[in-house]
C-alpha atoms as a PDB file:
ATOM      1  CA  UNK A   1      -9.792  -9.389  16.591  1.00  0.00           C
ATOM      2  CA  UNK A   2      -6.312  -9.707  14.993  1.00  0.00           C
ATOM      3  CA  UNK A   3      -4.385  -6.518  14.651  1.00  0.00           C
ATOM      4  CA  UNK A   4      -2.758  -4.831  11.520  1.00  0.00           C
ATOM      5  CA  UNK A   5       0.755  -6.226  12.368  1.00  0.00           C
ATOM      6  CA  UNK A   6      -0.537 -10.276  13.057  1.00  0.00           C
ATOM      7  CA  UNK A   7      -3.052  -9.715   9.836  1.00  0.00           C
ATOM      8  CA  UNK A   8      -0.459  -9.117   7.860  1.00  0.00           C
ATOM      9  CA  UNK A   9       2.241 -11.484   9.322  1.00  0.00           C
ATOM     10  CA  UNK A  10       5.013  -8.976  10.152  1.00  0.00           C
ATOM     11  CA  UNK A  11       7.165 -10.435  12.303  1.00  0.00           C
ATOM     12  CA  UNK A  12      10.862 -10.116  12.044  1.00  0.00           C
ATOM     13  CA  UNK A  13      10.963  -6.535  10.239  1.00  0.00           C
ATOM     14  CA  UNK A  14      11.426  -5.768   7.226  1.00  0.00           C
ATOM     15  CA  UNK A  15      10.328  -3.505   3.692  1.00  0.00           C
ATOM     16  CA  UNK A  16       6.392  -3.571   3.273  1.00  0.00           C
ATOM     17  CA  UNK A  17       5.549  -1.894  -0.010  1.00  0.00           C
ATOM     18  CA  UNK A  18       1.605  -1.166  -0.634  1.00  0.00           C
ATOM     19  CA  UNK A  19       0.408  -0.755  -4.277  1.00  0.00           C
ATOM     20  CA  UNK A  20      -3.097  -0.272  -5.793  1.00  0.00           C
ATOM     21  CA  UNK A  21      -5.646   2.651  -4.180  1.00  0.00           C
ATOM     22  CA  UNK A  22      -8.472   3.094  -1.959  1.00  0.00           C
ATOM     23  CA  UNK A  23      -6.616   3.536   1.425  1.00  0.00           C
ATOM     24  CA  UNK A  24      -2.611   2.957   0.435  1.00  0.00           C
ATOM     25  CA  UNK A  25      -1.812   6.155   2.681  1.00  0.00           C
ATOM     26  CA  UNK A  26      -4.503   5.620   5.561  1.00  0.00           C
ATOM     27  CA  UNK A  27      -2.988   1.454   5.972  1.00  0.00           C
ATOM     28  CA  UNK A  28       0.514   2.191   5.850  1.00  0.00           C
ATOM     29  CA  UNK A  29       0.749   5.194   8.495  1.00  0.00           C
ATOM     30  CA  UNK A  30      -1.921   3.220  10.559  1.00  0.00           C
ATOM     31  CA  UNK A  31       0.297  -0.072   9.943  1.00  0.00           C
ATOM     32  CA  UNK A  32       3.482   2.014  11.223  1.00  0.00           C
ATOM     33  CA  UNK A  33       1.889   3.674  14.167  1.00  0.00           C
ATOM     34  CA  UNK A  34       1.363  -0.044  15.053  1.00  0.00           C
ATOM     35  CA  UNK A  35       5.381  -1.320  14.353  1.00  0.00           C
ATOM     36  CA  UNK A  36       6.354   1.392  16.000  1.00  0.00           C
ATOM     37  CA  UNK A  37       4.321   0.729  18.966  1.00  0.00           C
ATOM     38  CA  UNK A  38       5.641  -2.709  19.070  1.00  0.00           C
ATOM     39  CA  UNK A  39       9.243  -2.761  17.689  1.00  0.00           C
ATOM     40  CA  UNK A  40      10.135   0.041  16.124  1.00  0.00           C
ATOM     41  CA  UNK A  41      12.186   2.130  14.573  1.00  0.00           C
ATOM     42  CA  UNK A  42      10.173   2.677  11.507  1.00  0.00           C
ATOM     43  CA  UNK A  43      10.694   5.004   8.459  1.00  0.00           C
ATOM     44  CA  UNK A  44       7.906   5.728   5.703  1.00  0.00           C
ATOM     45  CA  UNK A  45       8.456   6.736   2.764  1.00  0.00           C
ATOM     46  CA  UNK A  46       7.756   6.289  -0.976  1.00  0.00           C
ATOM     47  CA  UNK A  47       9.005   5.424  -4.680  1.00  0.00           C
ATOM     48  CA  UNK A  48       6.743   7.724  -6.253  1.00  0.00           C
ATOM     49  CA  UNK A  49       4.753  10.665  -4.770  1.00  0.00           C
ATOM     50  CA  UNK A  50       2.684  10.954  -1.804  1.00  0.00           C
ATOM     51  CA  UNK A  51       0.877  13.689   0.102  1.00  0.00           C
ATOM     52  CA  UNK A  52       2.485  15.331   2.630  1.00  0.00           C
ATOM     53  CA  UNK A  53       1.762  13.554   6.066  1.00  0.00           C
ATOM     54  CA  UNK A  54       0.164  15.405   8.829  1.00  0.00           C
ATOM     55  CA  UNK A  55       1.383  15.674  12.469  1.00  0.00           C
ATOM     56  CA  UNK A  56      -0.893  12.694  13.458  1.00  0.00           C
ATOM     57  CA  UNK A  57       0.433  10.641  10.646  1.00  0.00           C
ATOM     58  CA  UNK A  58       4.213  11.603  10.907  1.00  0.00           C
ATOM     59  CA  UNK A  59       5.028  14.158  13.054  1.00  0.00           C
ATOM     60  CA  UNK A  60       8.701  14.302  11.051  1.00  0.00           C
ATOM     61  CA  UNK A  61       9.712  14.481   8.081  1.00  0.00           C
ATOM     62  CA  UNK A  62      13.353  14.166   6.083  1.00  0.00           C
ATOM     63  CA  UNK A  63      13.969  15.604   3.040  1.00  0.00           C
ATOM     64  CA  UNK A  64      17.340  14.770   1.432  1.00  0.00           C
ATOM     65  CA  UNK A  65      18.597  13.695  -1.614  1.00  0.00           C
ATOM     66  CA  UNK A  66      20.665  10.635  -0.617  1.00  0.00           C
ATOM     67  CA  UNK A  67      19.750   7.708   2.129  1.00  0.00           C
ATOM     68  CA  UNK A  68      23.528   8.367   3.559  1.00  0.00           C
ATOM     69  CA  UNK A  69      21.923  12.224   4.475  1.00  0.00           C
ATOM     70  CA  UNK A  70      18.596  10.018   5.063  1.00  0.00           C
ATOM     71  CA  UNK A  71      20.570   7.857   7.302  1.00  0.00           C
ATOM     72  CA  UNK A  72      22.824  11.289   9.058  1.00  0.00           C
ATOM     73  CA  UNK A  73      19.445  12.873   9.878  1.00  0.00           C
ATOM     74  CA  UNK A  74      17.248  10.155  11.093  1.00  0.00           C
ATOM     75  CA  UNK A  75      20.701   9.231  13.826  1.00  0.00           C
ATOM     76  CA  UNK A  76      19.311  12.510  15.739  1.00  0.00           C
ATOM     77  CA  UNK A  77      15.931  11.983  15.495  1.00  0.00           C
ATOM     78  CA  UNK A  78      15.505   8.653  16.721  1.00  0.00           C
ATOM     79  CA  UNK A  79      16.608   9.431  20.066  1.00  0.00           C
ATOM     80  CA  UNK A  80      13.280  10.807  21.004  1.00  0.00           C
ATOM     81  CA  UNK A  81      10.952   9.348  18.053  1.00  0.00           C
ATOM     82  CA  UNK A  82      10.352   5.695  16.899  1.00  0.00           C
ATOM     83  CA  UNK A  83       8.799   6.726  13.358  1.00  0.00           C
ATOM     84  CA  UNK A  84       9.940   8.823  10.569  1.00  0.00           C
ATOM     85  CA  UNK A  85       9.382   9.561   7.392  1.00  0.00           C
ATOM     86  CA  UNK A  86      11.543  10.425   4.656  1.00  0.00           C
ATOM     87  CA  UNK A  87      11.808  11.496   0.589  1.00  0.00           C
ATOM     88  CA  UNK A  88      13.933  13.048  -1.683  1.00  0.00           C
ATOM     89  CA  UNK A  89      12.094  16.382  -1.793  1.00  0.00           C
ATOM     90  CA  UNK A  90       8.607  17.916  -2.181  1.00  0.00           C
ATOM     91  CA  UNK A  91       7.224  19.432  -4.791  1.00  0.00           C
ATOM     92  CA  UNK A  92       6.589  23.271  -5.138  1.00  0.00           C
ATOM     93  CA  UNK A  93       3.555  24.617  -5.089  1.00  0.00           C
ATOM     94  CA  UNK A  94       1.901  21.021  -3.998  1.00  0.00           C
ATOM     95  CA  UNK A  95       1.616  19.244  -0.965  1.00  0.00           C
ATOM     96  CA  UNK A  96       3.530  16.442  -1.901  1.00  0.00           C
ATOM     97  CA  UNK A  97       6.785  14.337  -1.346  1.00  0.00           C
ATOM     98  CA  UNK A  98       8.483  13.269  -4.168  1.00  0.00           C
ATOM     99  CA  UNK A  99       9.607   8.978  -3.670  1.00  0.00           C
ATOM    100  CA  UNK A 100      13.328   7.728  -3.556  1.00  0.00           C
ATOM    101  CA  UNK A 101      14.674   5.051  -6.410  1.00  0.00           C
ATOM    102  CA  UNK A 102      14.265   2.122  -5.425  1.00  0.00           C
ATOM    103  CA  UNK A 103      17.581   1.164  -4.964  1.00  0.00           C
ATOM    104  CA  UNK A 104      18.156   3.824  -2.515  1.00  0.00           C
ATOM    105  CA  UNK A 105      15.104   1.880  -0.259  1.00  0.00           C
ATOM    106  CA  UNK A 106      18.130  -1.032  -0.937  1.00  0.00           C
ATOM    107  CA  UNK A 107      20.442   1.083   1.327  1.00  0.00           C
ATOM    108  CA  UNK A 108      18.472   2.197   3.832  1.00  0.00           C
ATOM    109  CA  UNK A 109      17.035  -1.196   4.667  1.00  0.00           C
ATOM    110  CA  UNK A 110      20.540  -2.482   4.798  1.00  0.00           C
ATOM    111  CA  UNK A 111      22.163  -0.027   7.045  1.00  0.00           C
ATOM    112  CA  UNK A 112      19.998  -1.617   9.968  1.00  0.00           C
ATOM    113  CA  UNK A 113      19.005   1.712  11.364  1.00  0.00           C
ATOM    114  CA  UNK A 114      15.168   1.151  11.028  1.00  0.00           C
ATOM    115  CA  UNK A 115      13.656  -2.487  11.844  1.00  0.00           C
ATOM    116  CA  UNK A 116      10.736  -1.663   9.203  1.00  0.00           C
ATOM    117  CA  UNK A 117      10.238   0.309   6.201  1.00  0.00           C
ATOM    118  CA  UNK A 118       7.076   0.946   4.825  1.00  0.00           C
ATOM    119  CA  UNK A 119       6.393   2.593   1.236  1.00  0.00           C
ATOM    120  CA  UNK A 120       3.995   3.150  -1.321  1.00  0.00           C
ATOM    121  CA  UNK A 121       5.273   1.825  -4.892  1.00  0.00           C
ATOM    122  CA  UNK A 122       2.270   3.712  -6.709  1.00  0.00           C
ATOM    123  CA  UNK A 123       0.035   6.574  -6.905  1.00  0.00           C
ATOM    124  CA  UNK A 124      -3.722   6.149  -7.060  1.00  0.00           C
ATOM    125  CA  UNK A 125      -4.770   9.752  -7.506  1.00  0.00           C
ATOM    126  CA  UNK A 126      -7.381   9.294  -4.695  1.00  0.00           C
ATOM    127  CA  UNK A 127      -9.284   7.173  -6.197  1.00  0.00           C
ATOM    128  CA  UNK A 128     -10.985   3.659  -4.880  1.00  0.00           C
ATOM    129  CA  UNK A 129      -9.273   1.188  -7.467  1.00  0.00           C
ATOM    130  CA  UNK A 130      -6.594   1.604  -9.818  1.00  0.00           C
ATOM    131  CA  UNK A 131      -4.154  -0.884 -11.933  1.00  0.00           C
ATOM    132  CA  UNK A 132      -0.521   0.407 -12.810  1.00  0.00           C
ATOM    133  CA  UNK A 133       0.202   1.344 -16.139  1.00  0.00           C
ATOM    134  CA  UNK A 134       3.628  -0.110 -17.449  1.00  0.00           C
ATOM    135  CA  UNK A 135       6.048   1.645 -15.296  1.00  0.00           C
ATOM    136  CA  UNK A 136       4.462   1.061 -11.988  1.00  0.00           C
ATOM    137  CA  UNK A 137       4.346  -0.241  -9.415  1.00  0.00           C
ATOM    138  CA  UNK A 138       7.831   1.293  -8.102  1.00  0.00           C
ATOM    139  CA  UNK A 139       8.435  -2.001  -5.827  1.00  0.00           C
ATOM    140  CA  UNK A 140      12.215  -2.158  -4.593  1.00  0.00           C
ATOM    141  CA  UNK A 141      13.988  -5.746  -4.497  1.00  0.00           C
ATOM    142  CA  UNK A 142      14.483  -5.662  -0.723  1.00  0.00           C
ATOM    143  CA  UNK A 143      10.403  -5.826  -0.402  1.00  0.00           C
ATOM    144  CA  UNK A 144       9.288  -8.858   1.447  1.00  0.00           C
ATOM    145  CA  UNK A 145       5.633  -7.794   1.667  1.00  0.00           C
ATOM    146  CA  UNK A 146       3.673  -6.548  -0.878  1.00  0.00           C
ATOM    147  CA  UNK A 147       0.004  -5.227   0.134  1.00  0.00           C
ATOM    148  CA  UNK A 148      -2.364  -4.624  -2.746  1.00  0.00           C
ATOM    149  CA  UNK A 149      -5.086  -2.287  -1.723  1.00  0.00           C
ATOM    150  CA  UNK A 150      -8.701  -1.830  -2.970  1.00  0.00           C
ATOM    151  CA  UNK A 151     -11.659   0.352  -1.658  1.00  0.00           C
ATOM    152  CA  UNK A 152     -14.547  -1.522  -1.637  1.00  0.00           C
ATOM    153  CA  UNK A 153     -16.956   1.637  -1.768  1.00  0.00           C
ATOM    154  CA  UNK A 154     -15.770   1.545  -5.962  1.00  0.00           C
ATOM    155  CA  UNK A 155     -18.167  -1.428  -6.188  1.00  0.00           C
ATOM    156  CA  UNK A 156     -21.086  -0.829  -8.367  1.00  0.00           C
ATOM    157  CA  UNK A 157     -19.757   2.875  -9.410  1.00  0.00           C
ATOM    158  CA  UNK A 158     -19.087   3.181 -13.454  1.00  0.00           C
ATOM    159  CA  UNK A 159     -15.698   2.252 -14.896  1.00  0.00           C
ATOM    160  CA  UNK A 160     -14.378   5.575 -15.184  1.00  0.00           C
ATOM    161  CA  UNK A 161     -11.632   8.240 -14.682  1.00  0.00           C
ATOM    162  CA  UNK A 162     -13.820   9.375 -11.809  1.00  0.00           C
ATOM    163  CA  UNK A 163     -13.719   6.237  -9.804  1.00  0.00           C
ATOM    164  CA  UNK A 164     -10.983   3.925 -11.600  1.00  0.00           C
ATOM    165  CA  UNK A 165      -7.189   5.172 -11.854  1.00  0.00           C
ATOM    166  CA  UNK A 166      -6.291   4.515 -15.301  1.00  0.00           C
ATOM    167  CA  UNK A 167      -9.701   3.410 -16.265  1.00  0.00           C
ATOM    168  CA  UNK A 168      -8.398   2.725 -19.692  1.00  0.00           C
ATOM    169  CA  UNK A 169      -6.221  -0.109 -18.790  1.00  0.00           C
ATOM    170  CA  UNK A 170      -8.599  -1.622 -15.991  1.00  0.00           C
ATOM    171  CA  UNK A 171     -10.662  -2.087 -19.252  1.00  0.00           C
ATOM    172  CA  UNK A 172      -7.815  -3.914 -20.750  1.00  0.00           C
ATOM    173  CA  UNK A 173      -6.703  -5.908 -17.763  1.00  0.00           C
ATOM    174  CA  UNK A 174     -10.630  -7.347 -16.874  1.00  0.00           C
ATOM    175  CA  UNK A 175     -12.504  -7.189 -19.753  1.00  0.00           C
ATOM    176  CA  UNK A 176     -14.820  -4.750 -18.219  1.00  0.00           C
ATOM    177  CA  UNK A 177     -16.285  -1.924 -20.586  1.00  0.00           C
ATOM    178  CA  UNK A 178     -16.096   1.767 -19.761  1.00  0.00           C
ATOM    179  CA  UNK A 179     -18.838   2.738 -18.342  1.00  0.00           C
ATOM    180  CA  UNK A 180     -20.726  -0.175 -16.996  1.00  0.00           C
ATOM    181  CA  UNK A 181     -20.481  -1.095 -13.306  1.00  0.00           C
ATOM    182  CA  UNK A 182     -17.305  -2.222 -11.325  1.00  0.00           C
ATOM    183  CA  UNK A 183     -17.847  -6.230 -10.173  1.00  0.00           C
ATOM    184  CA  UNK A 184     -16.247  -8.068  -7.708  1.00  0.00           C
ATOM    185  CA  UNK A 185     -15.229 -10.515 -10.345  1.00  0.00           C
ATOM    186  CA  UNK A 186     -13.679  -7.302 -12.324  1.00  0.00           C
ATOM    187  CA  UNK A 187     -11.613  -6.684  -9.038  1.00  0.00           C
ATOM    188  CA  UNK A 188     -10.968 -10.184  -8.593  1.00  0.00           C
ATOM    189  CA  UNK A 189      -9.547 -10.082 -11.924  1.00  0.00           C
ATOM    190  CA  UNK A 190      -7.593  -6.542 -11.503  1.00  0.00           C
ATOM    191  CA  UNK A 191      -5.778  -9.157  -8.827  1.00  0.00           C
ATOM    192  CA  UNK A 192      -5.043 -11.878 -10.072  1.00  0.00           C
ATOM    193  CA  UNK A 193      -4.117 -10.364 -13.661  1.00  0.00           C
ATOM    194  CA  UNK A 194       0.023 -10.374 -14.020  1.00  0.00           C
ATOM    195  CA  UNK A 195      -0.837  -6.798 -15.584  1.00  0.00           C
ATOM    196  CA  UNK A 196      -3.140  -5.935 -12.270  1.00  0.00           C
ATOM    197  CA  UNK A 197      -2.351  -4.586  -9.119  1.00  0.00           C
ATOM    198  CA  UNK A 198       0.041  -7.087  -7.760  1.00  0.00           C
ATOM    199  CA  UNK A 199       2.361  -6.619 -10.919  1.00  0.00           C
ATOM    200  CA  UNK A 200       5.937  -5.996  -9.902  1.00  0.00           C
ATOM    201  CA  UNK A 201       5.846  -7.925  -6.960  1.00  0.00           C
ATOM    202  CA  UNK A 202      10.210  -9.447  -5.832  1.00  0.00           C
ATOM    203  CA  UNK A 203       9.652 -13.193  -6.589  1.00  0.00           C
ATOM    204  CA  UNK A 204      10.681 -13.897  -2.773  1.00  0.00           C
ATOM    205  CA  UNK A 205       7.774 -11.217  -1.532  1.00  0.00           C
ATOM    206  CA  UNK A 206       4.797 -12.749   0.395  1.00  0.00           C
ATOM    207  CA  UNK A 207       1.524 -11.219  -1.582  1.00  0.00           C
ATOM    208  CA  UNK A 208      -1.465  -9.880   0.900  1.00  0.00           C
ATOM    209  CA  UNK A 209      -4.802  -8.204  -0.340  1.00  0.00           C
ATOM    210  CA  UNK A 210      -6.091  -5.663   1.636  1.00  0.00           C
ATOM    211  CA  UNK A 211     -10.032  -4.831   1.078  1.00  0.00           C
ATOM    212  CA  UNK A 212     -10.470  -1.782   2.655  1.00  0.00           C
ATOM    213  CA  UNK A 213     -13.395   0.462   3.514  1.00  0.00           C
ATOM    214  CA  UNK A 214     -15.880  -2.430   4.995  1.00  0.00           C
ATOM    215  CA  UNK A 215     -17.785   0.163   6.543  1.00  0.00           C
ATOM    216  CA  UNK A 216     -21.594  -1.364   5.353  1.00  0.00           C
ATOM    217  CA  UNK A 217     -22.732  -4.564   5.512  1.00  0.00           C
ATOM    218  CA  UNK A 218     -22.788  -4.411   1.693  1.00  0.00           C
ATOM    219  CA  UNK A 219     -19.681  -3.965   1.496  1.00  0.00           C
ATOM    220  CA  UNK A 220     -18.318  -6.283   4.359  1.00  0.00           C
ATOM    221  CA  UNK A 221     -20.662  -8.968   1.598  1.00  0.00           C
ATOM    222  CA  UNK A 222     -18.786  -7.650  -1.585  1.00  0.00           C
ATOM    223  CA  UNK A 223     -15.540  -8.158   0.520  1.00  0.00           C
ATOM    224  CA  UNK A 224     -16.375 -11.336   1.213  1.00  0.00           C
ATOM    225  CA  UNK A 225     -17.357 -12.573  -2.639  1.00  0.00           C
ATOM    226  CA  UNK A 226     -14.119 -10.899  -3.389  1.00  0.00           C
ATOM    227  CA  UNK A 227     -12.145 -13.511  -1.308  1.00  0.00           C
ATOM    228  CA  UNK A 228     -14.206 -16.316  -2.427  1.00  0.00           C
ATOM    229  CA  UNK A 229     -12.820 -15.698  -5.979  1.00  0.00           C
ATOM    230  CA  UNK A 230      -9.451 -15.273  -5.001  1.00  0.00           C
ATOM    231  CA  UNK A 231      -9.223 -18.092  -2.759  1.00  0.00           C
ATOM    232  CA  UNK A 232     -10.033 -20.188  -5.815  1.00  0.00           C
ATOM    233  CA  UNK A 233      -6.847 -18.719  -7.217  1.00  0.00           C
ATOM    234  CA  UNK A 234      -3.210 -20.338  -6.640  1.00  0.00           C
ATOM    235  CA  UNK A 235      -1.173 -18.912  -9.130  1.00  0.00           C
ATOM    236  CA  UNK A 236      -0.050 -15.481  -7.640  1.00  0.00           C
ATOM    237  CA  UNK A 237       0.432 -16.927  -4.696  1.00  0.00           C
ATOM    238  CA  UNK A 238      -1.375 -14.981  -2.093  1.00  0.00           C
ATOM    239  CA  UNK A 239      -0.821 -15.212   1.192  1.00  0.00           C
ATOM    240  CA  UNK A 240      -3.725 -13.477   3.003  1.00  0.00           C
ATOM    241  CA  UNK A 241      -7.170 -11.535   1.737  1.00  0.00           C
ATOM    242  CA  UNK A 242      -7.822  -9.161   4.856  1.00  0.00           C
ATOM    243  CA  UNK A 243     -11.325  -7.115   4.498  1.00  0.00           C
ATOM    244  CA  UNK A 244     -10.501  -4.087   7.218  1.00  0.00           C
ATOM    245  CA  UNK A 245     -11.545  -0.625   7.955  1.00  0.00           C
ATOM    246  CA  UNK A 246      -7.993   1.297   7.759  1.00  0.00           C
ATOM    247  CA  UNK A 247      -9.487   4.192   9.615  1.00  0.00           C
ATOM    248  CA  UNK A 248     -10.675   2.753  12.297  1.00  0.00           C
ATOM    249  CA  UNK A 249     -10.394   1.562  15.350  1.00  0.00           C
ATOM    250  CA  UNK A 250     -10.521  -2.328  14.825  1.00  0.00           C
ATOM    251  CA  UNK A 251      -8.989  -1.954  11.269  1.00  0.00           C
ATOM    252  CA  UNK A 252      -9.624  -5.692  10.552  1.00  0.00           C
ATOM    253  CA  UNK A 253     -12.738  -7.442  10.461  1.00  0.00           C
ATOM    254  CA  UNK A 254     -11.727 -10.816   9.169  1.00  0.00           C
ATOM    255  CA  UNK A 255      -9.065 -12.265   6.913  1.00  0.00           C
ATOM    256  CA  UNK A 256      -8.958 -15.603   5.014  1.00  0.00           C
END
């Protein structure tokens, strides 16, 4: 079975930025556990807000307010530790990092000090499926893969808050109405839509899809329609549908 890293053809190193919901955190730590492994130095981080990783996930953390300080502190570290993560400051009173601008993820990439940099250019609230509202996703130039992410266990819950991250403007994006069941042709649409989850994406970024949470055979079947739809689809250019299983231990169970 092909690994995380082969999946998702990384290669030569680079910026990886993951967008949508249903896993975003869970991929990109298990993605840079992987890197790291393999070529490391890698740095996580985010242009928005993300929880607080646990020892398992990251066992360091930077908080500064500038990559130069980013760049001053990780020098130390990385004699004895191949992945870091890094953002601007956390938030009182909440276990959360606040992001960098994206420009700043600009810098750091171009110092050369980490061979990858993985991020996550939205916030899904913990929910299974989300689309960005106008200001997201938070997706810096320097990106050359973009992963959008959707958990398949949304599939056949009701189109609302509860389930669907801005609810309001899946609605908009895929004709669905609030309250009636989540499709795979509504996700497929949430895709493919240049208002859906891919929006944002640097013109010279390869484009990957990410089903996650292929746990049941129902789902590993609703994965599978999903990709049918999208394979069907040329214009946003995407370069791999992976159905997976970010938590565990074979992540991915086919890709297309």
């Amino acid at each position: 079975m092909a690994s995380l890293r082969d999946s998702l053809m990384l290669e030569d190193g680079g910026v990886v930025a993951f967008v949508g919901a249903g896993g975003k955190t869970s991929l990109m730590f298990r993605i840079a556990h992987e890197l790291s492994k393999a070529d490391g130095p890698v740095l996580s981080t985010t242009t928005t807000k993300i929880m607080m990783p646990d020892r398992n996930q990251s066992p360091h953390v930077i908080l500064a307010d500038t990559p130069e300080e980013v760049l001053k502190k990780a020098e130390a570290l990385l004699k004895d530790n191949i992945h870091l993560s890094a953002a601007a400051g956390k938030l009182p009173y909440q276990d959360k990092l606040v992001g960098f601008q994206p420009e700043y993820i600009d810098v750091l990439f171009k110092a050369g000090m980490f061979r990858w940099i993985l991020l996550e250019g939205d916030g899904a609230a913990g929910r299974p499926l989300k689309v960005p509202k106008s200001n997201e996703p938070v997706i810096p130039k320097c990106a050359g893969w973009v992963v959008g992410v959707v958990g398949l266990d949304c599939i056949g819950k009701p189109l609302e808050e509860r389930w669907v991250y801005r609810s309001d403007i899946y609605a908009e994006v895929t004709g669905l109405k609030m309250g009636e069941p989540v499709t795979e042709a509504s996700i497929a649409a949430a895709i493919i839509n240049k208002k859906g989850i891919m929006k944002g994406c640097p013109s010279n970024a390869m484009r990957f899809v990410f089903l996650n949470k292929a746990d049941r055979k129902e789902d590993l079947e609703a994965g599978r329609r999903i990709a049918r739809l999208l394979k069907t689809e040329s214009e946003i250019g995407i370069e791999r549908i992976i159905i997976g299983k970010a938590l565990d231990e074979s992540p991915v169970v086919e890709y297309y």
